[in-house]
C-alpha atoms as a PDB file:
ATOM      1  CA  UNK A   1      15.571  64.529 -57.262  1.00  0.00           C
ATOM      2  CA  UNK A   2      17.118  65.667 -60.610  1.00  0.00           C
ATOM      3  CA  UNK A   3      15.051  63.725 -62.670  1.00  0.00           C
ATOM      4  CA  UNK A   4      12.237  64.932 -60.792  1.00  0.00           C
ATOM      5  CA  UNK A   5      13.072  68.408 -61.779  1.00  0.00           C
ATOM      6  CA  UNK A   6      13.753  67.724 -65.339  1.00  0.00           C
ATOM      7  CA  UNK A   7      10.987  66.073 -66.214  1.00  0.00           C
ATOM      8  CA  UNK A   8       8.855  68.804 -64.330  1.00  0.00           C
ATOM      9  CA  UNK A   9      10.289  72.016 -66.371  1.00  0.00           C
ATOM     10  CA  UNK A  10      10.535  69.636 -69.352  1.00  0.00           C
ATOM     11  CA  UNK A  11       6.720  68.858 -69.320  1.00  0.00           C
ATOM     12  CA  UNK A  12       6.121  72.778 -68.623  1.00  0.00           C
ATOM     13  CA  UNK A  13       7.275  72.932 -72.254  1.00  0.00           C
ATOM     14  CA  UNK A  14       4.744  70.877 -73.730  1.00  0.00           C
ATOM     15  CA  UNK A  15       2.204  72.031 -71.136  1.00  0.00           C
ATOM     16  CA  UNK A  16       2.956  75.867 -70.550  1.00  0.00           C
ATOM     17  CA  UNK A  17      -0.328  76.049 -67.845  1.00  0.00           C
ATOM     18  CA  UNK A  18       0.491  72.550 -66.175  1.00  0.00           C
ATOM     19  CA  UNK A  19       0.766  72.970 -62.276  1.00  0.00           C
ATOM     20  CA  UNK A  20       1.600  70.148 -59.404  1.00  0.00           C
ATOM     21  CA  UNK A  21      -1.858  69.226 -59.391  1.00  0.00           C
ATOM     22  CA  UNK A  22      -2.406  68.330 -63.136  1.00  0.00           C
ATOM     23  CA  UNK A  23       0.766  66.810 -63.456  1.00  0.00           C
ATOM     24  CA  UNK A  24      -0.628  64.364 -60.547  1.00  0.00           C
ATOM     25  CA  UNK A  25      -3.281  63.165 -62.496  1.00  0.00           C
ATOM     26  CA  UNK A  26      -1.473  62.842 -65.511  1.00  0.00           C
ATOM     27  CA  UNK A  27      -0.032  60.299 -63.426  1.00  0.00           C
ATOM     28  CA  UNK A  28      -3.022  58.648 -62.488  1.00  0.00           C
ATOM     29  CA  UNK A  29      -2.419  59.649 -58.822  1.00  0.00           C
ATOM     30  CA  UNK A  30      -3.804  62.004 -55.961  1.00  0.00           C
ATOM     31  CA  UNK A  31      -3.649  66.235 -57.031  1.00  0.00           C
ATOM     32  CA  UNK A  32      -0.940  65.747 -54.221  1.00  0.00           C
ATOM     33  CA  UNK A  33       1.075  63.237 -55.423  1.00  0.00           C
ATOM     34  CA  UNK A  34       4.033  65.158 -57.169  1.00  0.00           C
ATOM     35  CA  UNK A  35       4.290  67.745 -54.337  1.00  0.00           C
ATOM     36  CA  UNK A  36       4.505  65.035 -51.638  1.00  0.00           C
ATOM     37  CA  UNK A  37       7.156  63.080 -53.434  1.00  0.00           C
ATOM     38  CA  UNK A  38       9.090  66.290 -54.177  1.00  0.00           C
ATOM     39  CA  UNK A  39       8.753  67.619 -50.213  1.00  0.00           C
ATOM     40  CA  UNK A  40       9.593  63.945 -48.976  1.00  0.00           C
ATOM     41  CA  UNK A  41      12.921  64.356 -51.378  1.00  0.00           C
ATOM     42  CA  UNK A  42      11.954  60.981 -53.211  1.00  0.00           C
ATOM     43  CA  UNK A  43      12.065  59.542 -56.847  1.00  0.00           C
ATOM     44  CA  UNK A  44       8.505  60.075 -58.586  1.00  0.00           C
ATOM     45  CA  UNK A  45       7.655  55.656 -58.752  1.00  0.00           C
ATOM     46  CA  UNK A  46       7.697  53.559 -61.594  1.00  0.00           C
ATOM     47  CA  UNK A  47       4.066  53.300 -61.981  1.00  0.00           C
ATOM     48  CA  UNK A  48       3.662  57.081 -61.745  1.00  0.00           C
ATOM     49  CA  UNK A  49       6.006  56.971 -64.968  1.00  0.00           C
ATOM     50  CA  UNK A  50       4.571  54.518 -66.685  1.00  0.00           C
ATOM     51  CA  UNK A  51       1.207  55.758 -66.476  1.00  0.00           C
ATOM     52  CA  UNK A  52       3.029  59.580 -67.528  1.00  0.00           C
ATOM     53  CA  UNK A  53       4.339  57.749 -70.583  1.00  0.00           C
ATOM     54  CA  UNK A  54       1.125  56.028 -71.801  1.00  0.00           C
ATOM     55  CA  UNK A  55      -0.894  59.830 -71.292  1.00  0.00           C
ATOM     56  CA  UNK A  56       2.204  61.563 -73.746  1.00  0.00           C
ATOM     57  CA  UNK A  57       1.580  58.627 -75.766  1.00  0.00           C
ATOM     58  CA  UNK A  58      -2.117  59.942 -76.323  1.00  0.00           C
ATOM     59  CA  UNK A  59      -0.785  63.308 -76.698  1.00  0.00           C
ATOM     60  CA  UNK A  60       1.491  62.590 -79.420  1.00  0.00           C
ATOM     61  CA  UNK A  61      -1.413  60.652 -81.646  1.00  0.00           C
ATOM     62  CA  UNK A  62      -3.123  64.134 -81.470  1.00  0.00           C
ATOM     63  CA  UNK A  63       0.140  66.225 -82.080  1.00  0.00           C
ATOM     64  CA  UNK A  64       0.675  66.719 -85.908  1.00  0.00           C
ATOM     65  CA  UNK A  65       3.722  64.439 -87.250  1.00  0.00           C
ATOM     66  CA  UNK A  66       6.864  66.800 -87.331  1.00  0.00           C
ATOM     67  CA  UNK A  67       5.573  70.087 -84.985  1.00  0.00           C
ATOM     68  CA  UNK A  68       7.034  71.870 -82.515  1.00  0.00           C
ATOM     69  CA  UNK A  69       5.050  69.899 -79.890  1.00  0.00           C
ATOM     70  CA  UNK A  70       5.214  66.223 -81.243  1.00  0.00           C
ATOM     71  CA  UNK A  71       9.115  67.174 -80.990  1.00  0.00           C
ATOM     72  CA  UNK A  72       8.698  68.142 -77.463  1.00  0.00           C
ATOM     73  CA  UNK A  73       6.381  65.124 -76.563  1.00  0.00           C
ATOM     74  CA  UNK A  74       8.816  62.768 -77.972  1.00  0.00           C
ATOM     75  CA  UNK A  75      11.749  64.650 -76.371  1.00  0.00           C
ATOM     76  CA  UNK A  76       9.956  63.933 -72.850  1.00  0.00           C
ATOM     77  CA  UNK A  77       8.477  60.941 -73.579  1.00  0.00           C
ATOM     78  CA  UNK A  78      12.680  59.786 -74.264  1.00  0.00           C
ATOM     79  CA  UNK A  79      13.946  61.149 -71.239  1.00  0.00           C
ATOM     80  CA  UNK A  80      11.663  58.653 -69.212  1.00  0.00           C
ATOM     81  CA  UNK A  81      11.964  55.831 -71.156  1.00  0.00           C
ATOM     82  CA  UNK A  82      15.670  56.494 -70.260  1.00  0.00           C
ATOM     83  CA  UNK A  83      15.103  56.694 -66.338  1.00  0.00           C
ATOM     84  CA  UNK A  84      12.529  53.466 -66.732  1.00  0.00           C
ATOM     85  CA  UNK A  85      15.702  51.646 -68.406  1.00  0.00           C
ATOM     86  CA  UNK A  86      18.113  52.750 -65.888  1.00  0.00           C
ATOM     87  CA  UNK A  87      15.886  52.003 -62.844  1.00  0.00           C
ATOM     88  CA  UNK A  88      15.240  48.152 -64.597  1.00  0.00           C
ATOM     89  CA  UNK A  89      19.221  48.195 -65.344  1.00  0.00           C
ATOM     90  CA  UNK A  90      19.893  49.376 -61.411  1.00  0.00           C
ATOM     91  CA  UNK A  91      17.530  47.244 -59.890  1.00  0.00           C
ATOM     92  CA  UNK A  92      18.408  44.066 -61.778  1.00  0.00           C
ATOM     93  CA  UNK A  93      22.002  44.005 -62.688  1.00  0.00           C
ATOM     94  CA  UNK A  94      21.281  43.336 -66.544  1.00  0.00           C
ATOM     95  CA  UNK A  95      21.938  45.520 -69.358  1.00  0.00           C
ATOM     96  CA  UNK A  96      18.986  46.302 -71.916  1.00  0.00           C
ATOM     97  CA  UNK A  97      20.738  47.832 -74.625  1.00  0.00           C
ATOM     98  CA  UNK A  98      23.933  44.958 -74.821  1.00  0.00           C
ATOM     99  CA  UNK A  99      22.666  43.772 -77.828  1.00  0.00           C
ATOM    100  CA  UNK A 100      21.326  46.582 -79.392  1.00  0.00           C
ATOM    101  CA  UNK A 101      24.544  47.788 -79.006  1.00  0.00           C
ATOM    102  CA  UNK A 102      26.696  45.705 -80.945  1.00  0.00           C
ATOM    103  CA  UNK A 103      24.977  45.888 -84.078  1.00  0.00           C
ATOM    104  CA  UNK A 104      25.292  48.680 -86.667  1.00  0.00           C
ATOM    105  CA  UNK A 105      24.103  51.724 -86.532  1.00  0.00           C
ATOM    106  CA  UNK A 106      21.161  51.319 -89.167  1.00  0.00           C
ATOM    107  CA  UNK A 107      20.069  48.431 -87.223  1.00  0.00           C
ATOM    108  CA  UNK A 108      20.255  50.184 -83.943  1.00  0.00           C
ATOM    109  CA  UNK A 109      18.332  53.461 -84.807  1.00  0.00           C
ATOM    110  CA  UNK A 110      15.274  50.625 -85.134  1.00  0.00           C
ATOM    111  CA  UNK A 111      14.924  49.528 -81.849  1.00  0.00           C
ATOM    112  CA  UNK A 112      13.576  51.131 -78.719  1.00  0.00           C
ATOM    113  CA  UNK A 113      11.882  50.462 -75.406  1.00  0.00           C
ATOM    114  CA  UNK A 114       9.182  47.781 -76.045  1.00  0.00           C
ATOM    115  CA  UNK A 115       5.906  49.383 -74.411  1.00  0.00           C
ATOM    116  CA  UNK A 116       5.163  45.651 -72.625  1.00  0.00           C
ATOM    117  CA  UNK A 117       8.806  45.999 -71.568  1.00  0.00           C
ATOM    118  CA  UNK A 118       8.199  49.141 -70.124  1.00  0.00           C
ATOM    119  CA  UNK A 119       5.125  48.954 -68.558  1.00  0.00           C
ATOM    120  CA  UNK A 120       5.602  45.299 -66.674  1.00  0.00           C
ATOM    121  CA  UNK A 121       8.698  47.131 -64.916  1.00  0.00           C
END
């Protein structure tokens, strides 16, 4: 339920007039969606992220590179990349980032989530 808050006040940020109901669609799901996952004390699903992800991704094309906002979008679009990886990690058993891990720094600042990664989750 954490996440579920996060994500909500960190999208207000981005979106200072988004309400339950938008949020919903941006999620490519009922105007209801977020407040009955939220008043049933559940995890927003993995497809409901995804689909979150891909509309920030459309955002960020029309933010300028380097504003207050593309900062924001990334910051958010980050945060649930990070609960996709540890939902994959918990439900599976394997560890994404092993590899990435061991190799330099340099190396490691190039490599992310891999969009057909995320979304086949």
């Amino acid at each position: 339920m954490q996440f579920n808050t996060d994500l909500y006040w960190a999208l207000a940020e981005v979106f200072p007039n988004i309400t339950v109901r938008s949020l919903s669609k941006m999620m490519g799901k009922s105007a209801g969606y977020w407040s009955s996952v939220n008043a049933q004390q559940h995890a927003v699903g993995t497809s409901a992220l995804v689909q979150l992800l891909d509309a920030l991704e459309c955002q960020k094309i029309q933010a300028p590179e380097g504003s207050a906002r593309r900062l924001k979008l990334d910051r958010v679009s980050v945060m649930i990349t990070q609960e996709l990886v540890a939902r994959f990690e918990a439900k599976t058993g394997l560890e994404s980032h092993a590899l990435i891990s061991a190799q330099p720094k340099a190396v490691r600042d190039n490599f992310g989530a891999m969009p057909f990664l995320v979304a086949s989750f």
